[in-house]
PDB file of N, CA and C in Angstrom:
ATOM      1  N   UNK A   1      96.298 108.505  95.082  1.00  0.00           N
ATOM      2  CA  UNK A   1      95.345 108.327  94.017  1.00  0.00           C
ATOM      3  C   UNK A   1      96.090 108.329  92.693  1.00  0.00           C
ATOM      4  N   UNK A   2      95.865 109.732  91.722  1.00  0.00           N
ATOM      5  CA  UNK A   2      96.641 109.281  90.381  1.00  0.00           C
ATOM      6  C   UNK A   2      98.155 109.931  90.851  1.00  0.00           C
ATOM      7  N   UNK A   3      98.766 109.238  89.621  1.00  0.00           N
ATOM      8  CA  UNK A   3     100.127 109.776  89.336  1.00  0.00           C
ATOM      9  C   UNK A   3      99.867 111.251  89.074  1.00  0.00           C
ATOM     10  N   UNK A   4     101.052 112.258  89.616  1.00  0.00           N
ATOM     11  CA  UNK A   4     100.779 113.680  89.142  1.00  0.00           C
ATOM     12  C   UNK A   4     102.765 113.808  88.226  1.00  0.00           C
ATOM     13  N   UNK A   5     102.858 114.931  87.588  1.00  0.00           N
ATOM     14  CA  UNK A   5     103.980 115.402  87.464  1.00  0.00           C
ATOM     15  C   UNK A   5     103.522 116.961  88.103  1.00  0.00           C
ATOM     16  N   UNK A   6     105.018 116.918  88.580  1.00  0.00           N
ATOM     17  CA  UNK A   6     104.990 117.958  89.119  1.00  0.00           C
ATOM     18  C   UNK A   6     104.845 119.177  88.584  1.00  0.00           C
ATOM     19  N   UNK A   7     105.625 119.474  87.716  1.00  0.00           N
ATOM     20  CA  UNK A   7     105.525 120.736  86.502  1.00  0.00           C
ATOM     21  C   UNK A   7     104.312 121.127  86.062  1.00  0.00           C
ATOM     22  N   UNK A   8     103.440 119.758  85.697  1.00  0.00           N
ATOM     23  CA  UNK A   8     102.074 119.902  85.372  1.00  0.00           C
ATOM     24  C   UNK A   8     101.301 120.714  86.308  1.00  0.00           C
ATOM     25  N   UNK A   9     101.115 120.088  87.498  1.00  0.00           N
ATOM     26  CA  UNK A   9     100.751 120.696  88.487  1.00  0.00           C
ATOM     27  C   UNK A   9     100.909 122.271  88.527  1.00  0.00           C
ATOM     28  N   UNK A  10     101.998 122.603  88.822  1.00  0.00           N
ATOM     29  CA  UNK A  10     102.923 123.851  89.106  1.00  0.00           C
ATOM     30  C   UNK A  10     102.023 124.996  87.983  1.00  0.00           C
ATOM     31  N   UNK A  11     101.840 124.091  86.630  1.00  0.00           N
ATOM     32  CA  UNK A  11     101.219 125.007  85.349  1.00  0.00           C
ATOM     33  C   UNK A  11      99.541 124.788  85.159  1.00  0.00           C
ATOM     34  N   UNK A  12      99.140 124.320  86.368  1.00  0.00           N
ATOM     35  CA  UNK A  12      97.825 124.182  86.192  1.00  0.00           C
ATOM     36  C   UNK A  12      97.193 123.260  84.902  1.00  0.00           C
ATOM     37  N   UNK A  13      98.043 122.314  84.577  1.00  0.00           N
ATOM     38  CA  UNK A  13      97.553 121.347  83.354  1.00  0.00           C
ATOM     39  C   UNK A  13      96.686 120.223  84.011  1.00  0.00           C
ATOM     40  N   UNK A  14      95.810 120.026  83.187  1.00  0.00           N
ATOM     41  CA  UNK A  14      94.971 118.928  83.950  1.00  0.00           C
ATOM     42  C   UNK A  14      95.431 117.638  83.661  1.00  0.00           C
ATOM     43  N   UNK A  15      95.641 116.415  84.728  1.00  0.00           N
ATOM     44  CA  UNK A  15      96.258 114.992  84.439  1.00  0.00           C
ATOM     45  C   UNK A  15      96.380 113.970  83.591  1.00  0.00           C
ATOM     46  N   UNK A  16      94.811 114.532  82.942  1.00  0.00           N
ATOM     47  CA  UNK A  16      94.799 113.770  81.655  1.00  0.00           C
ATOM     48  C   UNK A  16      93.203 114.648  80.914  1.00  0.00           C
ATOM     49  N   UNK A  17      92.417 113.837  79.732  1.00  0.00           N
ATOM     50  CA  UNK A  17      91.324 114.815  79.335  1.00  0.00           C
ATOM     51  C   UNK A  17      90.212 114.997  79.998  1.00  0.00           C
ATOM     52  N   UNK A  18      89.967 113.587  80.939  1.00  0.00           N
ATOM     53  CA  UNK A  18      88.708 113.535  81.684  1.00  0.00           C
ATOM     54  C   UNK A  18      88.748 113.980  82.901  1.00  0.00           C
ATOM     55  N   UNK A  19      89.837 113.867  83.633  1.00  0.00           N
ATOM     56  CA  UNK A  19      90.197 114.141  85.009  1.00  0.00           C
ATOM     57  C   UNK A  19      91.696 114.777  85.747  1.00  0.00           C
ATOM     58  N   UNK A  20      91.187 115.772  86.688  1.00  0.00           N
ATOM     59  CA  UNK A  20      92.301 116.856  87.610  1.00  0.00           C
ATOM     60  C   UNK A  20      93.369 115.953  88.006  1.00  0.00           C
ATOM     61  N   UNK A  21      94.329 116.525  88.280  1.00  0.00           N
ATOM     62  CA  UNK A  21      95.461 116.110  89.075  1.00  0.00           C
ATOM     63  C   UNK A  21      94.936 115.749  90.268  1.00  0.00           C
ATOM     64  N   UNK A  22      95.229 114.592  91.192  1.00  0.00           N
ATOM     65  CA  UNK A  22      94.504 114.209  92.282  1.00  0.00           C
ATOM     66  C   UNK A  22      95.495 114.108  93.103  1.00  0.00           C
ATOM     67  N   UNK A  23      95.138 114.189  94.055  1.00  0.00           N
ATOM     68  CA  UNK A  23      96.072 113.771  95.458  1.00  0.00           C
ATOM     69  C   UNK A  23      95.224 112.896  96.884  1.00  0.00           C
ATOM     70  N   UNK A  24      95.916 112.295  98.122  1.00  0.00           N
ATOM     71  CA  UNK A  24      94.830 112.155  98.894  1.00  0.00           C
ATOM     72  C   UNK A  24      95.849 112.553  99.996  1.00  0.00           C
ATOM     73  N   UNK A  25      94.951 112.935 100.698  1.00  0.00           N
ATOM     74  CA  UNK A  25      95.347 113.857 102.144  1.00  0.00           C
ATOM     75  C   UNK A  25      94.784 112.689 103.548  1.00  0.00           C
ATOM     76  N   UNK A  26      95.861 112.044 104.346  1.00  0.00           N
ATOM     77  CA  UNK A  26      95.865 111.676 105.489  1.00  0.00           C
ATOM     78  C   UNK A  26      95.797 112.548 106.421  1.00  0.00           C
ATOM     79  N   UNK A  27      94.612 112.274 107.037  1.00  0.00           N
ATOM     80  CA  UNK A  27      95.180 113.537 108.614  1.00  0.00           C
ATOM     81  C   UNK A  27      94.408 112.461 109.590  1.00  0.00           C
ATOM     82  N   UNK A  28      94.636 113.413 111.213  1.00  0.00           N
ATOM     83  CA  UNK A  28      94.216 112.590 112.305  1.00  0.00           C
ATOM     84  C   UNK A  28      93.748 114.096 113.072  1.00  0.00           C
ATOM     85  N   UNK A  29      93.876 115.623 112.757  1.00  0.00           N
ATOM     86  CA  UNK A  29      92.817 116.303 113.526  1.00  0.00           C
ATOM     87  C   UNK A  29      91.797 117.037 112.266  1.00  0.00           C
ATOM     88  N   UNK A  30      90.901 117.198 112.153  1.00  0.00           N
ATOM     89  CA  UNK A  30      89.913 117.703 111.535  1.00  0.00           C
ATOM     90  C   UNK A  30      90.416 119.412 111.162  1.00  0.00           C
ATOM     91  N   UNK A  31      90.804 119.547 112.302  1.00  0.00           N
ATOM     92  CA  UNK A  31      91.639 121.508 111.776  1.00  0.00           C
ATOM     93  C   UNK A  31      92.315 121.343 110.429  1.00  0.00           C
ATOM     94  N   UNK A  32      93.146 120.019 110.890  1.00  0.00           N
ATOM     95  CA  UNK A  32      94.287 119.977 109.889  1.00  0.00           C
ATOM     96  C   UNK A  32      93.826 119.496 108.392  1.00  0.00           C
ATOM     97  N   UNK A  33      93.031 118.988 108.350  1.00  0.00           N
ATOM     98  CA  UNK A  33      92.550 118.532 107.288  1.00  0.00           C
ATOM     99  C   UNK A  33      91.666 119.736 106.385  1.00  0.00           C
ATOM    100  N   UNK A  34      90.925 120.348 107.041  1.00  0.00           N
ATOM    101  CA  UNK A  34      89.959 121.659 106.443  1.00  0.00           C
ATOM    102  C   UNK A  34      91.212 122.868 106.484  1.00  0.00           C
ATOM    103  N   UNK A  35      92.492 123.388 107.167  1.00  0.00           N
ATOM    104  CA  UNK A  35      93.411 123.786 106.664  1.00  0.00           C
ATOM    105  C   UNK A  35      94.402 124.037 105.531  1.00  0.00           C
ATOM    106  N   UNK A  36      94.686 122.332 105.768  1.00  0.00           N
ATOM    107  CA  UNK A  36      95.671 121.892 104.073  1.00  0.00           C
ATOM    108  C   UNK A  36      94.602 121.427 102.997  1.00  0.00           C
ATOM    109  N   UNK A  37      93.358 121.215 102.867  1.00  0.00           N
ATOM    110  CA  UNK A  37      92.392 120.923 101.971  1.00  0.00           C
ATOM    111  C   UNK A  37      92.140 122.399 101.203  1.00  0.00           C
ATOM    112  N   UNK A  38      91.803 123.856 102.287  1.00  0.00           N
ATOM    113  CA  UNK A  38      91.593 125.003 101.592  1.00  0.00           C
ATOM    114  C   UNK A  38      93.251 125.205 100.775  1.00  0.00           C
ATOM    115  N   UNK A  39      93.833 125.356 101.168  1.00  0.00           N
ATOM    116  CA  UNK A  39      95.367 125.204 100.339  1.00  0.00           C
ATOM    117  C   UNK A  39      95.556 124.569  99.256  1.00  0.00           C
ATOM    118  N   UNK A  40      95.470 123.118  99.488  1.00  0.00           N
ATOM    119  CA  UNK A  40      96.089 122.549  97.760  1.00  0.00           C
ATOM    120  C   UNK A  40      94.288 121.847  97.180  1.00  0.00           C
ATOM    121  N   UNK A  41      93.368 122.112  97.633  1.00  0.00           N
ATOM    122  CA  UNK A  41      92.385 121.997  96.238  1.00  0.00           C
ATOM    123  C   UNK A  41      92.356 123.268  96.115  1.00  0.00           C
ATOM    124  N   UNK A  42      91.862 122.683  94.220  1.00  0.00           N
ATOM    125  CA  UNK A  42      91.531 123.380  93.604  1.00  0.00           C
ATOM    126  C   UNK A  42      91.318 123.097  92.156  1.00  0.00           C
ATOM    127  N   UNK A  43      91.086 124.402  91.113  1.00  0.00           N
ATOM    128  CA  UNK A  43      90.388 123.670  90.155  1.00  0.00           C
ATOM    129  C   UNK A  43      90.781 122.536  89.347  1.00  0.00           C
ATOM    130  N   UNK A  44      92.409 122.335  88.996  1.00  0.00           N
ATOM    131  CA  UNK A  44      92.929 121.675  88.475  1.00  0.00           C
ATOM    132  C   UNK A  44      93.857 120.455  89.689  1.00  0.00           C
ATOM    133  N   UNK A  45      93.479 120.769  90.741  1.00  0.00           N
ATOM    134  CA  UNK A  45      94.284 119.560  91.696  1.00  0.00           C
ATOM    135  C   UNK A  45      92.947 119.302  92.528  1.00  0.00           C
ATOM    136  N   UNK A  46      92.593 117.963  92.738  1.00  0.00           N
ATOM    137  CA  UNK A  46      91.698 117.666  93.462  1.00  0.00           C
ATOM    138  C   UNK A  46      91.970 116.616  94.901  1.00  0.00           C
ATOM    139  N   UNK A  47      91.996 116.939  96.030  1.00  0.00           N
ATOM    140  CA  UNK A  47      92.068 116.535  97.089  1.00  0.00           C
ATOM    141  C   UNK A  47      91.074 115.578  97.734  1.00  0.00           C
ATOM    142  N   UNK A  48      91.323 114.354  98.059  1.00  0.00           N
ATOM    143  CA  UNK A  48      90.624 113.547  98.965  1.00  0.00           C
ATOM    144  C   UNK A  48      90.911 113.319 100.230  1.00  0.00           C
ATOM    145  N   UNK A  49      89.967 113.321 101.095  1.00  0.00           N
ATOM    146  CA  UNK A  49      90.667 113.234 102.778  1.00  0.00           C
ATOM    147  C   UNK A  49      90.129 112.128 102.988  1.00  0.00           C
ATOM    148  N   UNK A  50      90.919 111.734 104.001  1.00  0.00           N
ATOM    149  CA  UNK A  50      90.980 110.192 105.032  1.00  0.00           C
ATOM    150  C   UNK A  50      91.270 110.507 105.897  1.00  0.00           C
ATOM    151  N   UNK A  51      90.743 109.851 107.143  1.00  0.00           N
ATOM    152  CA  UNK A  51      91.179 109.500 108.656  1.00  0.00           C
ATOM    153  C   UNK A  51      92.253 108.384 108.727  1.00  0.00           C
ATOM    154  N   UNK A  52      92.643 107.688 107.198  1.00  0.00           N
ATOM    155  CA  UNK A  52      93.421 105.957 107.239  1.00  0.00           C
ATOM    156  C   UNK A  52      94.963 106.786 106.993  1.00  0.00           C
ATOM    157  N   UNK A  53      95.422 107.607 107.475  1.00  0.00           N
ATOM    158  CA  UNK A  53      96.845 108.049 107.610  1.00  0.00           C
ATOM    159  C   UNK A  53      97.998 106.797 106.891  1.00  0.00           C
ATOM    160  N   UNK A  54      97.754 106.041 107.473  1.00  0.00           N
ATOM    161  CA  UNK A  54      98.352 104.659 107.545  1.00  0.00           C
ATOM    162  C   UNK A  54      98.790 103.900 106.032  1.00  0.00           C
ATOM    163  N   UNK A  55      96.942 104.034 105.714  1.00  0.00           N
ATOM    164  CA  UNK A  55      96.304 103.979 104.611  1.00  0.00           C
ATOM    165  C   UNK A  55      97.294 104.371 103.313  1.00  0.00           C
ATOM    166  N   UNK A  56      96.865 105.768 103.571  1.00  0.00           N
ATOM    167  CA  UNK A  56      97.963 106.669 102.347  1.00  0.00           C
ATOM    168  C   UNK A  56      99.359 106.537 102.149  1.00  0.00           C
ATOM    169  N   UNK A  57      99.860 106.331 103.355  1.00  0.00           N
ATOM    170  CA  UNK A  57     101.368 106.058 102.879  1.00  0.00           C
ATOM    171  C   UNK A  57     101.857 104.742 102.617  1.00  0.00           C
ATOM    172  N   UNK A  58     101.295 103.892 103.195  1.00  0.00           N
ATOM    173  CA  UNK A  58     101.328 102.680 102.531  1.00  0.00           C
ATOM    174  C   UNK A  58     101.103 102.499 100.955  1.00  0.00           C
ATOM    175  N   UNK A  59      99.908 102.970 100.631  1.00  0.00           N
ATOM    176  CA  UNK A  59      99.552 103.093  99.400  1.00  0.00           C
ATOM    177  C   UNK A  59     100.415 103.761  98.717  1.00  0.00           C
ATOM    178  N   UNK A  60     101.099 104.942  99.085  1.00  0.00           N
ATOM    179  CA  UNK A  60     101.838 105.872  97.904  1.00  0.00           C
ATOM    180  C   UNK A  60     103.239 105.142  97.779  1.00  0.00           C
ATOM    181  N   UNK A  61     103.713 104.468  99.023  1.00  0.00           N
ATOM    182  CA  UNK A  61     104.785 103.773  98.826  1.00  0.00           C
ATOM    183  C   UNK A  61     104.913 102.777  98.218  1.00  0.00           C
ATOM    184  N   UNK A  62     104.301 101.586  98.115  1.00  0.00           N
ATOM    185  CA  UNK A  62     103.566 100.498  97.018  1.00  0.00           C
ATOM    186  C   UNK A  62     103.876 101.400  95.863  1.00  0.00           C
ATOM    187  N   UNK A  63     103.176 102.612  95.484  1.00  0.00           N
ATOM    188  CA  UNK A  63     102.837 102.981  94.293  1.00  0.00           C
ATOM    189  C   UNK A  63     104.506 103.482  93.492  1.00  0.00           C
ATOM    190  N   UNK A  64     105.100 103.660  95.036  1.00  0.00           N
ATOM    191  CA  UNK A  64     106.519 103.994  94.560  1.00  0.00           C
ATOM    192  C   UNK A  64     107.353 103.069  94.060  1.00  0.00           C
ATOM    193  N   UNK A  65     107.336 101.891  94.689  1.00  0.00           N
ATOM    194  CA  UNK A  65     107.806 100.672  94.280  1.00  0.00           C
ATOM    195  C   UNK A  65     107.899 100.022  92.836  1.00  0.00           C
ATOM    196  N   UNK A  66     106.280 100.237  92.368  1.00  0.00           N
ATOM    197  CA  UNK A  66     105.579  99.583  90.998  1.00  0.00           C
ATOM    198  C   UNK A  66     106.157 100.586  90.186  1.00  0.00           C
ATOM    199  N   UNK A  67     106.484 102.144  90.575  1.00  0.00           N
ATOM    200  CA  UNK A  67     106.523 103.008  89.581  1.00  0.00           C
ATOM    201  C   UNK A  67     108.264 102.719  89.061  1.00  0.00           C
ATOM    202  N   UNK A  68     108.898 102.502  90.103  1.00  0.00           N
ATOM    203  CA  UNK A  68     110.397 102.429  89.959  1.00  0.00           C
ATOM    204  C   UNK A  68     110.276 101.537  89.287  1.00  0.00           C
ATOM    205  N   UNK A  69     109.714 100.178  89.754  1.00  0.00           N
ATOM    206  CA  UNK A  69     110.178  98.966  88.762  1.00  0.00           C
ATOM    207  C   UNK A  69     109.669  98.843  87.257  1.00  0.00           C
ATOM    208  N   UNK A  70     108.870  99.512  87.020  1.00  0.00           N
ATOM    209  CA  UNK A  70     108.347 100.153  85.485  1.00  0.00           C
ATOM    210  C   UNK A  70     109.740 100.820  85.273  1.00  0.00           C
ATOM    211  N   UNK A  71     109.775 101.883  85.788  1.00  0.00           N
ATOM    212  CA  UNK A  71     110.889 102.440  85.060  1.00  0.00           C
ATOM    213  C   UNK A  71     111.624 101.908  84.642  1.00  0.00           C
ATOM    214  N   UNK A  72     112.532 100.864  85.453  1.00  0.00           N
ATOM    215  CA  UNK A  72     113.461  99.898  84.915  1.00  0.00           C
ATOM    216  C   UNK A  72     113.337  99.624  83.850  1.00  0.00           C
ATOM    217  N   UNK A  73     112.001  98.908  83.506  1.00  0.00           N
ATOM    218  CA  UNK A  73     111.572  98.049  82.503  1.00  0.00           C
ATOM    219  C   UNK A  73     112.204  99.616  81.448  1.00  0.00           C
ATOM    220  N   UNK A  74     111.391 100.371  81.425  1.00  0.00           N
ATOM    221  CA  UNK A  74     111.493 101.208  80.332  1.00  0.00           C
ATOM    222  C   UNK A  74     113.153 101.543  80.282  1.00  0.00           C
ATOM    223  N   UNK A  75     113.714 101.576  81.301  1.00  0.00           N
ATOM    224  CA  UNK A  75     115.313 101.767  81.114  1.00  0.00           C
ATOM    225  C   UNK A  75     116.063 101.077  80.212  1.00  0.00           C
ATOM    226  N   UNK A  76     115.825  99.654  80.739  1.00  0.00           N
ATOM    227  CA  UNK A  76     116.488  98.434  79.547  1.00  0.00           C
ATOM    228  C   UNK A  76     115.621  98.641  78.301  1.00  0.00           C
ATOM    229  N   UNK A  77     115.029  99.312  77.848  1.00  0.00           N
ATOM    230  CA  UNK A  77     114.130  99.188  76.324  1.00  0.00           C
ATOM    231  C   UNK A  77     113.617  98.274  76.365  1.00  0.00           C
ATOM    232  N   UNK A  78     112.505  97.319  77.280  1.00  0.00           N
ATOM    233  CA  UNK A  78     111.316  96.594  77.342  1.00  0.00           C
ATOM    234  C   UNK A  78     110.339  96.790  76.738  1.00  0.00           C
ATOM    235  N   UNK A  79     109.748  96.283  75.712  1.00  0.00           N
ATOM    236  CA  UNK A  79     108.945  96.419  74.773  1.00  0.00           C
ATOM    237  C   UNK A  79     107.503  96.898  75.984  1.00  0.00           C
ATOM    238  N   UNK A  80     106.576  97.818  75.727  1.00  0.00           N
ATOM    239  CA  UNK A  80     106.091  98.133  76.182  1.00  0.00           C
ATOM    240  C   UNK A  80     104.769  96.758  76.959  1.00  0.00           C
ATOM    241  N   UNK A  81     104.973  95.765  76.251  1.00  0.00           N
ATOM    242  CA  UNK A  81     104.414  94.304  76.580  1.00  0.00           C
ATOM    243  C   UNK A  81     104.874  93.744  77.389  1.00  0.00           C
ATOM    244  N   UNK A  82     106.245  93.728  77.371  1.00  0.00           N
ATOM    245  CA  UNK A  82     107.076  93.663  78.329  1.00  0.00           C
ATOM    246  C   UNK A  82     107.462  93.957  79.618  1.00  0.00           C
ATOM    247  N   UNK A  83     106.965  95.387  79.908  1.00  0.00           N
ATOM    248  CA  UNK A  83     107.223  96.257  81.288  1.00  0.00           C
ATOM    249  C   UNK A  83     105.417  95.897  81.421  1.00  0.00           C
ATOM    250  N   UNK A  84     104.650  95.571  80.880  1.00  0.00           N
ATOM    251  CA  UNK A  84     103.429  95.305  81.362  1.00  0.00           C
ATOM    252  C   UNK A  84     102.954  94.188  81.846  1.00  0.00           C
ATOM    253  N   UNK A  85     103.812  93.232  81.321  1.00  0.00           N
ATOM    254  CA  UNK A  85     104.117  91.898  81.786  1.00  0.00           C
ATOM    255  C   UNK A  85     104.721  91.919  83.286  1.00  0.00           C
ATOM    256  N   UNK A  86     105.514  92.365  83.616  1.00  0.00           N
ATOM    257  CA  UNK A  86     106.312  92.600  85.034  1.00  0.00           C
ATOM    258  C   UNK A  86     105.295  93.591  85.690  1.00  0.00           C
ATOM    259  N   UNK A  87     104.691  94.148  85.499  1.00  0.00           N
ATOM    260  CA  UNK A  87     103.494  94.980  86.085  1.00  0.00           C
ATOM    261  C   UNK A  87     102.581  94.248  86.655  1.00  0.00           C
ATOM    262  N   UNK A  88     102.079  93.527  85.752  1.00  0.00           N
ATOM    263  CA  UNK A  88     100.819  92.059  86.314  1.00  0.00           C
ATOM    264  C   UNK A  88     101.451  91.238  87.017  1.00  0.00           C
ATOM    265  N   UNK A  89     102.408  91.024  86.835  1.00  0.00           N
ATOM    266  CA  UNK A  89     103.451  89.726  87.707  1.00  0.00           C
ATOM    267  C   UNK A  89     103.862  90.308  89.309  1.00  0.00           C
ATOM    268  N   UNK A  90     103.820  91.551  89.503  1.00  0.00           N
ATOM    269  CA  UNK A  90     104.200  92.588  90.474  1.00  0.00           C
ATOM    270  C   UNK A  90     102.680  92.631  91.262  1.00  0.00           C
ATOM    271  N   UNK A  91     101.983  92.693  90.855  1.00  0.00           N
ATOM    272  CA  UNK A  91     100.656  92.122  91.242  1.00  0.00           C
ATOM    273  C   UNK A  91     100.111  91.514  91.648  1.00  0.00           C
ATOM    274  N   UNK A  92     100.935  90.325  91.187  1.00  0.00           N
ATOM    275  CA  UNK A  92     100.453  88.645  91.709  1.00  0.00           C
ATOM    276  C   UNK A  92      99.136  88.527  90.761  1.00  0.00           C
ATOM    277  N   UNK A  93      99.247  89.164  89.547  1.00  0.00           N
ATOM    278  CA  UNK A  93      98.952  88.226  88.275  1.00  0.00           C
ATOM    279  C   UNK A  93      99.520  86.918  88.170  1.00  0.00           C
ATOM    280  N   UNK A  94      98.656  86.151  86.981  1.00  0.00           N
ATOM    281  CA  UNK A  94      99.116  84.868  86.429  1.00  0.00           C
ATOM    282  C   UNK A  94     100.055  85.143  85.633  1.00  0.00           C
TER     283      UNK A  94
END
């Protein structure tokens, strides 16, 4: 779901003004899910569960991909139009 920093987390800061640090939780037995759900929610981290295991890591890895290649952008000093441009294009924007 969203981007977290970790530190934030760690200090109970919320992700941004409107909304918690989020995460989403893949599982495949129901124990396991009502287990690690009582564990990391809470007031400032908010947990979503899925049965799409598959789902989530696919997704977070994608998300790893887009996040690295931003970085880049911001590495070389890409005008912030710039690394947003390669963002939409990463997309399969026009």
């Amino acid at each position: 779901m969203g981007a977290n920093i970790a530190s934030d987390v760690a200090k109970g800061l919320l992700g941004n003004i409107l909304y918690k640090c989020e995460g989403t939780l893949g599982y495949h037995q129901e124990y396991d899910k009502d287990v690690l759900f009582r564990l990391l929610n809470c007031k400032y981290y908010k947990i979503s569960c899925t049965k799409d295991v598959v789902g989530v890591e696919l997704c977070g890895s994608l998300k790893n991909i887009i996040a690295l290649g931003y970085g880049v952008t911001v590495g070389l000093g890409c005008s912030k139009n710039t690394s947003i441009f390669f963002f939409k294009v990463w997309l399969g924007g026009n």
